[in-house]
PDB file of N, CA and C in Angstrom:
ATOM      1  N   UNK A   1      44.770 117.393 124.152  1.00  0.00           N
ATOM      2  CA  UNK A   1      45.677 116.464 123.506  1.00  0.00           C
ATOM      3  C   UNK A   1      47.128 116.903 123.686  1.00  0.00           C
ATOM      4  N   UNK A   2      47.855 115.854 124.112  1.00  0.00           N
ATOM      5  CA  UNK A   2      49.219 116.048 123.931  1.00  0.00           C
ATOM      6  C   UNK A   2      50.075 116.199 122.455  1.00  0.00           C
ATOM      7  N   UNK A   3      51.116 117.341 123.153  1.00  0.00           N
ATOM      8  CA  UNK A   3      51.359 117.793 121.411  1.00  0.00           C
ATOM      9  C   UNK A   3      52.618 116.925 121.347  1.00  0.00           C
ATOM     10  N   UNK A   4      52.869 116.846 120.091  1.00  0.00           N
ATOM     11  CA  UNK A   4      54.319 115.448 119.541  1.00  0.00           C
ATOM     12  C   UNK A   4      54.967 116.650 119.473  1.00  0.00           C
ATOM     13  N   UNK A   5      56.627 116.232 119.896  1.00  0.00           N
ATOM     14  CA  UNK A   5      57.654 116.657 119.408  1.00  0.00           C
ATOM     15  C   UNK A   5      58.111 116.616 118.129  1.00  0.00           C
ATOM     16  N   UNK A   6      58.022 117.268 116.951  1.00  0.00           N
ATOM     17  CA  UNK A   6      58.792 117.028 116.095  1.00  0.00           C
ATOM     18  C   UNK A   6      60.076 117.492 115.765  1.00  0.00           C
ATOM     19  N   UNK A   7      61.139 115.911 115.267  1.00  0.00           N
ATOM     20  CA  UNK A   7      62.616 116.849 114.961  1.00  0.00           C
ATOM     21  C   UNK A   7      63.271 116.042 116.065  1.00  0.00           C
ATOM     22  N   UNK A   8      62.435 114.829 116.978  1.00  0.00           N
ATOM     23  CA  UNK A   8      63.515 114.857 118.286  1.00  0.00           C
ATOM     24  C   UNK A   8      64.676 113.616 117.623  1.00  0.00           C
ATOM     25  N   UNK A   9      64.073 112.951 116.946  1.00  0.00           N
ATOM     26  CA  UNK A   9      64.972 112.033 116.159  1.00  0.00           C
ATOM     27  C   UNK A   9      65.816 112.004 114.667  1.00  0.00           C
ATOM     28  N   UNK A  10      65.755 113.282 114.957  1.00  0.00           N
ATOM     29  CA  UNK A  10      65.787 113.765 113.244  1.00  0.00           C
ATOM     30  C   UNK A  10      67.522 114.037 113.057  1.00  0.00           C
ATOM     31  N   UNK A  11      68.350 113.311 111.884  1.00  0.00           N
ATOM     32  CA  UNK A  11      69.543 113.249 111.475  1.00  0.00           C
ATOM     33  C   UNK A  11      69.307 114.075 110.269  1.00  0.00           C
ATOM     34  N   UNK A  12      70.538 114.748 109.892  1.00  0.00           N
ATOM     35  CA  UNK A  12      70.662 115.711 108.656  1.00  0.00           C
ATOM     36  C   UNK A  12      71.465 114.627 107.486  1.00  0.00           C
ATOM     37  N   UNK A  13      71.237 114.650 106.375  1.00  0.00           N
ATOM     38  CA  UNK A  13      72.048 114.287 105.246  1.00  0.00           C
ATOM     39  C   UNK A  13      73.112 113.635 105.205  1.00  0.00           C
ATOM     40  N   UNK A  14      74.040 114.705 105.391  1.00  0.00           N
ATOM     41  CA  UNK A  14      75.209 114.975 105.962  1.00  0.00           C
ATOM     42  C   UNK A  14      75.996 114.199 106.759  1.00  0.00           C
ATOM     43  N   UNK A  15      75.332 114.270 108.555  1.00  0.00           N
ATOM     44  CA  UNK A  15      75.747 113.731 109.192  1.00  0.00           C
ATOM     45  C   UNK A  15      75.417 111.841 108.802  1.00  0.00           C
ATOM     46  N   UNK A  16      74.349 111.080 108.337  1.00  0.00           N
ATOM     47  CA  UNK A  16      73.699 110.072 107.847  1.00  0.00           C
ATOM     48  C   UNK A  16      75.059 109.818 106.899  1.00  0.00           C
ATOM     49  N   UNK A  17      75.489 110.349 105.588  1.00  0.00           N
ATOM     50  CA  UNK A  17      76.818 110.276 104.926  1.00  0.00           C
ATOM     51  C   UNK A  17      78.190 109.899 105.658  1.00  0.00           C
ATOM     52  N   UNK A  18      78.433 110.819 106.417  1.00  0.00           N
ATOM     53  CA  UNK A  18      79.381 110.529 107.377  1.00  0.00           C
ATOM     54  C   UNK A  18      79.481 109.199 107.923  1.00  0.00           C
ATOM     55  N   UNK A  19      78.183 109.478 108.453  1.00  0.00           N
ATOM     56  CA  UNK A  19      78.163 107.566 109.352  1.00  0.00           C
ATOM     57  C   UNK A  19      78.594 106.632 108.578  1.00  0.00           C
ATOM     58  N   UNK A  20      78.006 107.045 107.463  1.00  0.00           N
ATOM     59  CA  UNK A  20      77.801 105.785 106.197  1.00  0.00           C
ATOM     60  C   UNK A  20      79.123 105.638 105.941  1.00  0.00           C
ATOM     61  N   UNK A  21      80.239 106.360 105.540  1.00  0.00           N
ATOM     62  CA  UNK A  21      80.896 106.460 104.936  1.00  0.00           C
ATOM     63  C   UNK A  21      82.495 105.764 105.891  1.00  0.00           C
ATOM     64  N   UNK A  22      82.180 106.339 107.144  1.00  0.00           N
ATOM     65  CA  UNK A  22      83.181 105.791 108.060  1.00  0.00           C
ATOM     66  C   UNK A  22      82.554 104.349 108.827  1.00  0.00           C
ATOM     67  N   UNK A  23      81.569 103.975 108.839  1.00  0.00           N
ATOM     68  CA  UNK A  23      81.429 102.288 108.792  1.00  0.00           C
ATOM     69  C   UNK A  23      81.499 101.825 107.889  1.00  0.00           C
ATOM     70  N   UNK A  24      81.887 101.907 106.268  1.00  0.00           N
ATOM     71  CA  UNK A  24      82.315 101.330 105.322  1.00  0.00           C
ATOM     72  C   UNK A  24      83.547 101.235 105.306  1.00  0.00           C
ATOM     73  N   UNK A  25      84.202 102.536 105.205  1.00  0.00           N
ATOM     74  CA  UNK A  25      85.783 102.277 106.280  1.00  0.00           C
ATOM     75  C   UNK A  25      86.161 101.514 106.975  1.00  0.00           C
ATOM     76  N   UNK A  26      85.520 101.546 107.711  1.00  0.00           N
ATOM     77  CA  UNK A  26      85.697 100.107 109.202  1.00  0.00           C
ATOM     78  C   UNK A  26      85.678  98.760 108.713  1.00  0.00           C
ATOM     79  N   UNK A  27      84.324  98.541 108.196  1.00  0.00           N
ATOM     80  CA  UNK A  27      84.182  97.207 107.685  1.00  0.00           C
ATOM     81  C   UNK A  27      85.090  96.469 106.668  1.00  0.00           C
ATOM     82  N   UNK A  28      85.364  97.400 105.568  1.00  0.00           N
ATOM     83  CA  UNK A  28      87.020  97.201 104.960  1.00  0.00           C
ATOM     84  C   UNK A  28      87.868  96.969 105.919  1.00  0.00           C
ATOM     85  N   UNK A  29      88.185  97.592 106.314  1.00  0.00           N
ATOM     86  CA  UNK A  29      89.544  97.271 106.914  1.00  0.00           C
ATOM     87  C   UNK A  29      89.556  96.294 107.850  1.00  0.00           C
ATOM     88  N   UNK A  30      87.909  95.870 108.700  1.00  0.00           N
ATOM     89  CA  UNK A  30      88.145  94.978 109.282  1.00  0.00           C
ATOM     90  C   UNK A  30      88.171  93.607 108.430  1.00  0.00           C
ATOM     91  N   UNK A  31      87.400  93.729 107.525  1.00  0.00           N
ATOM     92  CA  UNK A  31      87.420  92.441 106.719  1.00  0.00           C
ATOM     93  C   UNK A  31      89.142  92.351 105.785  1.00  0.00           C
ATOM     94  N   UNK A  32      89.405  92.980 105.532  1.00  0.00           N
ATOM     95  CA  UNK A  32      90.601  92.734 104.993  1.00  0.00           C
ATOM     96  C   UNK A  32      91.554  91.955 105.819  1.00  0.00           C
ATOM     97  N   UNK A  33      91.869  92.852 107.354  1.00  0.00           N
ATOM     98  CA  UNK A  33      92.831  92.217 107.925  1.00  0.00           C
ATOM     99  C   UNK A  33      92.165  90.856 108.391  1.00  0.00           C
ATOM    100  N   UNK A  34      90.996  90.574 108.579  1.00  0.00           N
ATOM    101  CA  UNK A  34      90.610  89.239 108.593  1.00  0.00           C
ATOM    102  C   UNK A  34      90.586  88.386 107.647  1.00  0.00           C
ATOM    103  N   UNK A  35      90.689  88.600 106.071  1.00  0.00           N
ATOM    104  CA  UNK A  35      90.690  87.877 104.763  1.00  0.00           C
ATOM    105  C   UNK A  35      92.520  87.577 105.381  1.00  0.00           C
ATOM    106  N   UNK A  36      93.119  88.353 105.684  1.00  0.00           N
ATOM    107  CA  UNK A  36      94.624  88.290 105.569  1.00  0.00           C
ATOM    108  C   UNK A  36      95.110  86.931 106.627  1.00  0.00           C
ATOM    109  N   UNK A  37      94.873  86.853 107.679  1.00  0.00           N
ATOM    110  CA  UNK A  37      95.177  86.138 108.776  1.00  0.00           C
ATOM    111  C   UNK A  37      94.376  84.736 108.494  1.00  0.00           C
ATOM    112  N   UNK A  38      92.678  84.829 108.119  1.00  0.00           N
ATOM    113  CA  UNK A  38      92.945  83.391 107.784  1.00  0.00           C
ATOM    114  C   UNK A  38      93.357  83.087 106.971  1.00  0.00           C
ATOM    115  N   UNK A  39      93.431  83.583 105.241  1.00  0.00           N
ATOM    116  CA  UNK A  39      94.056  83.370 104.240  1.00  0.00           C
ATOM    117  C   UNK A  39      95.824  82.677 104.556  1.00  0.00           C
ATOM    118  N   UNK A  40      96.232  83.258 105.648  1.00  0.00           N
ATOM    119  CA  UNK A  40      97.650  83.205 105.667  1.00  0.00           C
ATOM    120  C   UNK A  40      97.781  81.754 106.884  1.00  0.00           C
ATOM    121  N   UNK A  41      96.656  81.702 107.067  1.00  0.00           N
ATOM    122  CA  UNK A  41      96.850  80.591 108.191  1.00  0.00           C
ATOM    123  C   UNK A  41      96.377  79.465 107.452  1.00  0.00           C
ATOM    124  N   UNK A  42      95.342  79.311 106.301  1.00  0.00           N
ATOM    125  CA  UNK A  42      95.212  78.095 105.831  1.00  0.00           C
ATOM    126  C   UNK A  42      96.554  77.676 105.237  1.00  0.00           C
ATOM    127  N   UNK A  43      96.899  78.692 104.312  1.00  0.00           N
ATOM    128  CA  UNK A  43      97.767  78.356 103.542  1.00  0.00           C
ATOM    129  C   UNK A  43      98.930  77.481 104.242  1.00  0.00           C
ATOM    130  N   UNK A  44      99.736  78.447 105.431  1.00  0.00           N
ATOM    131  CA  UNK A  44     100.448  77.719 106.325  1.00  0.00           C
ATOM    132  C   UNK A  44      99.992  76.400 106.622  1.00  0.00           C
ATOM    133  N   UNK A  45      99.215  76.090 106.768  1.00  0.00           N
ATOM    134  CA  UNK A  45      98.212  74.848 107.177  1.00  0.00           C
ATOM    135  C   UNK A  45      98.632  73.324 106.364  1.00  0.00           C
ATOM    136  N   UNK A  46      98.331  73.622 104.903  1.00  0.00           N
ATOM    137  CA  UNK A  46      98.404  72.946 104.109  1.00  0.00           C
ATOM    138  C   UNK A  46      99.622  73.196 103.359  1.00  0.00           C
ATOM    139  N   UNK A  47     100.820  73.817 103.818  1.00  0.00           N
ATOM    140  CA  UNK A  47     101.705  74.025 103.231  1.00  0.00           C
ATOM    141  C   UNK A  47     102.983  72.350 103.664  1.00  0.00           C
ATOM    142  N   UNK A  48     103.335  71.407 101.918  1.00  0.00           N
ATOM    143  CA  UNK A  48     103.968  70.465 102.444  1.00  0.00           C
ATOM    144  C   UNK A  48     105.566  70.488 102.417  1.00  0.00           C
ATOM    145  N   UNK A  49     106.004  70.420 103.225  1.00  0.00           N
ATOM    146  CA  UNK A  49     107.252  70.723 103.563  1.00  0.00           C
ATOM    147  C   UNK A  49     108.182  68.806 104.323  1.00  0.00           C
ATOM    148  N   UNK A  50     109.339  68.788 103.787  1.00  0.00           N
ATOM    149  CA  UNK A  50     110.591  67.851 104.278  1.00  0.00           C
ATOM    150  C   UNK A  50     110.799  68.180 105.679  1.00  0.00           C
ATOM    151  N   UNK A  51     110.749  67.118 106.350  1.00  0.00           N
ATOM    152  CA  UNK A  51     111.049  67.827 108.320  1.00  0.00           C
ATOM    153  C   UNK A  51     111.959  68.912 108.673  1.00  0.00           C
ATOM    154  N   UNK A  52     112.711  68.982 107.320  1.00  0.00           N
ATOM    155  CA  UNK A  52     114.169  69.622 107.563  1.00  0.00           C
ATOM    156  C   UNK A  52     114.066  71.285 107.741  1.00  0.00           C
ATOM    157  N   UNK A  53     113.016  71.122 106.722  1.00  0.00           N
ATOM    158  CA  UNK A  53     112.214  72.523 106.789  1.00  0.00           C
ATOM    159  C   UNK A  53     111.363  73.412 107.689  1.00  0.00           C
ATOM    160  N   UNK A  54     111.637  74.663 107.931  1.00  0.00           N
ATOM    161  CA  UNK A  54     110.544  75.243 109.102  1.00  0.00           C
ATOM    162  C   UNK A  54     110.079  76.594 108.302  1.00  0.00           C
ATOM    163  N   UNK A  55     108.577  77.131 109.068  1.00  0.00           N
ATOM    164  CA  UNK A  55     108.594  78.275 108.312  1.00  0.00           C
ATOM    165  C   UNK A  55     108.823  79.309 109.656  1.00  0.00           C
ATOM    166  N   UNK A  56     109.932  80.582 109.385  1.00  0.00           N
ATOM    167  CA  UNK A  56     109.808  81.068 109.979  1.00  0.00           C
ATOM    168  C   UNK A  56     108.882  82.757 109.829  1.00  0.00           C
ATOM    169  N   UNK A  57     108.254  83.036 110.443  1.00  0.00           N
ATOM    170  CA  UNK A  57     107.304  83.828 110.624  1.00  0.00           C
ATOM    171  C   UNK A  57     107.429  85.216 111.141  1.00  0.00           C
ATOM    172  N   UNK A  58     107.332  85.929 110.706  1.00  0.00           N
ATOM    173  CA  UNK A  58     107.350  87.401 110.577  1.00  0.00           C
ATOM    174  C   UNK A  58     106.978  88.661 110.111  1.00  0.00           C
ATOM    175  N   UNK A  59     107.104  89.384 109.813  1.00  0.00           N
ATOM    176  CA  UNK A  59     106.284  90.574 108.895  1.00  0.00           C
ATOM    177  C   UNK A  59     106.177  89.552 107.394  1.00  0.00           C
ATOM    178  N   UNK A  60     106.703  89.063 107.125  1.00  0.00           N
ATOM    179  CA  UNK A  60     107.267  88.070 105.692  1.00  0.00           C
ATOM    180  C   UNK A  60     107.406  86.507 106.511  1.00  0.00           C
ATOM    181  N   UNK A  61     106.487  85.393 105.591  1.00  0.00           N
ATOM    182  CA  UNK A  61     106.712  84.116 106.064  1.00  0.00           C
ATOM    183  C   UNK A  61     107.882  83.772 105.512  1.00  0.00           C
ATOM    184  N   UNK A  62     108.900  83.345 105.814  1.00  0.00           N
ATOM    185  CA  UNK A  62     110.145  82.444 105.344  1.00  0.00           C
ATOM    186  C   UNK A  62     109.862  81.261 105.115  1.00  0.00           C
ATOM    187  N   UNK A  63     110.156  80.223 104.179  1.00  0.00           N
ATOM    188  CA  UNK A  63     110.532  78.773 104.606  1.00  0.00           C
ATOM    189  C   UNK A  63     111.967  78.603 104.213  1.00  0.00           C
ATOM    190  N   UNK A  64     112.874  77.976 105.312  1.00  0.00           N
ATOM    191  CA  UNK A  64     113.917  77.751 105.664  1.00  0.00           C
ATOM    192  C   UNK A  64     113.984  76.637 105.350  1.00  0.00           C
ATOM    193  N   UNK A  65     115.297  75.669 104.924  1.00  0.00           N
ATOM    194  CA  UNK A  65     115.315  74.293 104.672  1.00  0.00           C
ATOM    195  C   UNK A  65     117.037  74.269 104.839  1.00  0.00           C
ATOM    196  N   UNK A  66     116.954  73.690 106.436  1.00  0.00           N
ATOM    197  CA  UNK A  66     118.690  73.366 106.885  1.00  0.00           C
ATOM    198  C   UNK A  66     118.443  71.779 107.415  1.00  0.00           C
ATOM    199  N   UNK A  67     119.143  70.858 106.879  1.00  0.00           N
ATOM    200  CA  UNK A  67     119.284  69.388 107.336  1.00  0.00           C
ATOM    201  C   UNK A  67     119.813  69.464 108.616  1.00  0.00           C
ATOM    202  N   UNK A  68     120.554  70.612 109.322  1.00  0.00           N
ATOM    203  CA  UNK A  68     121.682  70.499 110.473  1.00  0.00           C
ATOM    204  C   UNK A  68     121.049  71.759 111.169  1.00  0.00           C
ATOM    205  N   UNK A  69     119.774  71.627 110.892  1.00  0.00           N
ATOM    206  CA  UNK A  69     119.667  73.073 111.990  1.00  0.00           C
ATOM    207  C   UNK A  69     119.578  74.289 111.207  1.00  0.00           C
ATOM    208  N   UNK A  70     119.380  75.106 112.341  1.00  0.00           N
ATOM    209  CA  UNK A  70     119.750  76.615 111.892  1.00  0.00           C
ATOM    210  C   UNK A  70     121.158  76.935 112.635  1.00  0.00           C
ATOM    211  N   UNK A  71     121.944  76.447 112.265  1.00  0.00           N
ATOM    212  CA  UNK A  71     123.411  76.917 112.682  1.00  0.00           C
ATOM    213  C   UNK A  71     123.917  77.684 111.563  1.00  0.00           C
ATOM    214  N   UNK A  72     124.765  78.986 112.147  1.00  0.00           N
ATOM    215  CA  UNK A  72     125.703  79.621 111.513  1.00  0.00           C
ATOM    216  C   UNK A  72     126.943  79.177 111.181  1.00  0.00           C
ATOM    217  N   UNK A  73     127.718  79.671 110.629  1.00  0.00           N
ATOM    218  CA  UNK A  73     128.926  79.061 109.433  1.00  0.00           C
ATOM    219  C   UNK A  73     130.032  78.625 111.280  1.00  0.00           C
ATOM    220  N   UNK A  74     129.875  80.107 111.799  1.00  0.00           N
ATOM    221  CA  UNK A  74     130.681  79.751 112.999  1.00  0.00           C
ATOM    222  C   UNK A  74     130.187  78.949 114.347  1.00  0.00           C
ATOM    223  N   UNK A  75     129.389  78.405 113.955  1.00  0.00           N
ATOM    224  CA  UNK A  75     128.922  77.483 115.221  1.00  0.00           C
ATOM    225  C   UNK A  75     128.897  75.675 114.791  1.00  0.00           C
ATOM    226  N   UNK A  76     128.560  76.113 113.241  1.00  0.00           N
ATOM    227  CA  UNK A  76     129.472  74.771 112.937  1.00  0.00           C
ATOM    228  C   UNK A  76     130.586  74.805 113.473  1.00  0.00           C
ATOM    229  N   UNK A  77     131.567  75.604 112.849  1.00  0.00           N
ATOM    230  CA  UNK A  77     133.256  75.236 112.919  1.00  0.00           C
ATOM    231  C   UNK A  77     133.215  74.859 114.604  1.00  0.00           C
ATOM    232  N   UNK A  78     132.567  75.612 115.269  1.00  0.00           N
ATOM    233  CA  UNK A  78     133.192  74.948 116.803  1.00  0.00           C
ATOM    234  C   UNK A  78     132.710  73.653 117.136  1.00  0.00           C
ATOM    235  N   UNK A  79     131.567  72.951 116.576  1.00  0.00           N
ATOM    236  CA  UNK A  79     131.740  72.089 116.607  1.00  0.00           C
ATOM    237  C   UNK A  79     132.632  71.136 116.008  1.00  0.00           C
ATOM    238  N   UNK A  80     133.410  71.014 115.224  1.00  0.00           N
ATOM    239  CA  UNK A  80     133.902  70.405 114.846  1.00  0.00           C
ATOM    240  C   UNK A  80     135.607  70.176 115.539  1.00  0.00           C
ATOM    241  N   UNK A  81     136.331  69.209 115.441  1.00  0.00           N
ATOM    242  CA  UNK A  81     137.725  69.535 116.297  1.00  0.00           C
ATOM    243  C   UNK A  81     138.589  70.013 115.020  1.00  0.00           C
ATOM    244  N   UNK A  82     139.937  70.843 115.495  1.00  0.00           N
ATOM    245  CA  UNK A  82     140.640  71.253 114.584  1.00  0.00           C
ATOM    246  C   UNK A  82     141.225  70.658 113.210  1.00  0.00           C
ATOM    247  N   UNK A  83     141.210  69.463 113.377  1.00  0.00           N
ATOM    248  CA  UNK A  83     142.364  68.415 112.324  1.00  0.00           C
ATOM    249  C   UNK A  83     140.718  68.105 111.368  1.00  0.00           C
ATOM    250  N   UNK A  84     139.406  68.110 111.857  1.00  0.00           N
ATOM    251  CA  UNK A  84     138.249  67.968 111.046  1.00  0.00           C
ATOM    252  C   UNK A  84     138.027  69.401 109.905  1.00  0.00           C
ATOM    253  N   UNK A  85     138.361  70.404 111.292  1.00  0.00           N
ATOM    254  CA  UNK A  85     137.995  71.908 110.303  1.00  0.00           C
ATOM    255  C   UNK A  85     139.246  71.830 108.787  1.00  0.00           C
ATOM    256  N   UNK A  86     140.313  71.247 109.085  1.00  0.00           N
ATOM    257  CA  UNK A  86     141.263  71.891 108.252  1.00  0.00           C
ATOM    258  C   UNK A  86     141.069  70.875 106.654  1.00  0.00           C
ATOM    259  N   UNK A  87     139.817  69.661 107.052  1.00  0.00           N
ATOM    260  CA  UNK A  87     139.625  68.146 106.256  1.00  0.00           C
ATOM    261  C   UNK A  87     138.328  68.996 105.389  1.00  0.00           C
ATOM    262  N   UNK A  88     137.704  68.977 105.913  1.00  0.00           N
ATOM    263  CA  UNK A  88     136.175  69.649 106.140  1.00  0.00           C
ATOM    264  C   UNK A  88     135.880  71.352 105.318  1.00  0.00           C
ATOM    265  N   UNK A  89     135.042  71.106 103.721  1.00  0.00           N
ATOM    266  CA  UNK A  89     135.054  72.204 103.155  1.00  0.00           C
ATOM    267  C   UNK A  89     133.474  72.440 103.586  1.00  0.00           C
ATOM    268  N   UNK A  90     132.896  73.511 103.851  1.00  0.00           N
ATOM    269  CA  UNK A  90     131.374  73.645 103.850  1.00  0.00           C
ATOM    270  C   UNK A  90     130.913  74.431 102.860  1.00  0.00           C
ATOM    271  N   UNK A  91     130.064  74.596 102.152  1.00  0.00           N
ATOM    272  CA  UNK A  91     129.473  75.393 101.119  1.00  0.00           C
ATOM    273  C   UNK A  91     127.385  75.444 102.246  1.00  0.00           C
ATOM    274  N   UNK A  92     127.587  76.974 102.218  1.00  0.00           N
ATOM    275  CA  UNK A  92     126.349  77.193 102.330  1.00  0.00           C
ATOM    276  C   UNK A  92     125.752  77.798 101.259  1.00  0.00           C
ATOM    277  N   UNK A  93     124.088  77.137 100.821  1.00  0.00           N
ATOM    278  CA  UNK A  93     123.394  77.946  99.798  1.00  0.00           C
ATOM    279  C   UNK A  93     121.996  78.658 100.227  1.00  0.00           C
ATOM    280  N   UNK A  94     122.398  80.067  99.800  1.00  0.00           N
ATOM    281  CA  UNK A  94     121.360  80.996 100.763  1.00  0.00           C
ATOM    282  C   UNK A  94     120.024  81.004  99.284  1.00  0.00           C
TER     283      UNK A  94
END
């Protein structure tokens, strides 16, 4: 009769813990950053906004709301001609 190996598949405690412990790790973190991205994409989704409005997107979502754009204080003024700038008060509200 052929003799069995015993022990050839055999894991210690220890190492079984380990495993355990760093694929629970994993799985957190993968599920989190996946709760995060769709969470953040429905929302965007169904988020209702005036045309005027955009969201801009970044480490931090913004929503922005300019009737004239995203122009700066000085890109207005050049549009405008001189005898308008001197008529012409602007108030921006941040």
């Amino acid at each position: 009769m052929a003799r069995k190996k015993e022990g050839q598949f055999e894991i210690t405690m220890y190492k079984l813990l380990v495993v355990f412990a760093a694929s629970l790790f994993v799985a957190t973190l993968f599920g989190t950053n996946i709760g995060k991205e769709i969470g953040e994409n429905r929302a965007l989704s169904n988020l209702e906004m005036p045309s005027y409005c955009y969201v801009k997107q970044g480490s931090t979502n913004q929503v922005l709301c300019s009737e004239i754009s995203d122009l700066t204080a000085d890109e207005m003024c050049e549009l405008f001609s001189t005898p308008a700038k001197k008529k012409l008060k602007v108030l921006f509200v941040d």
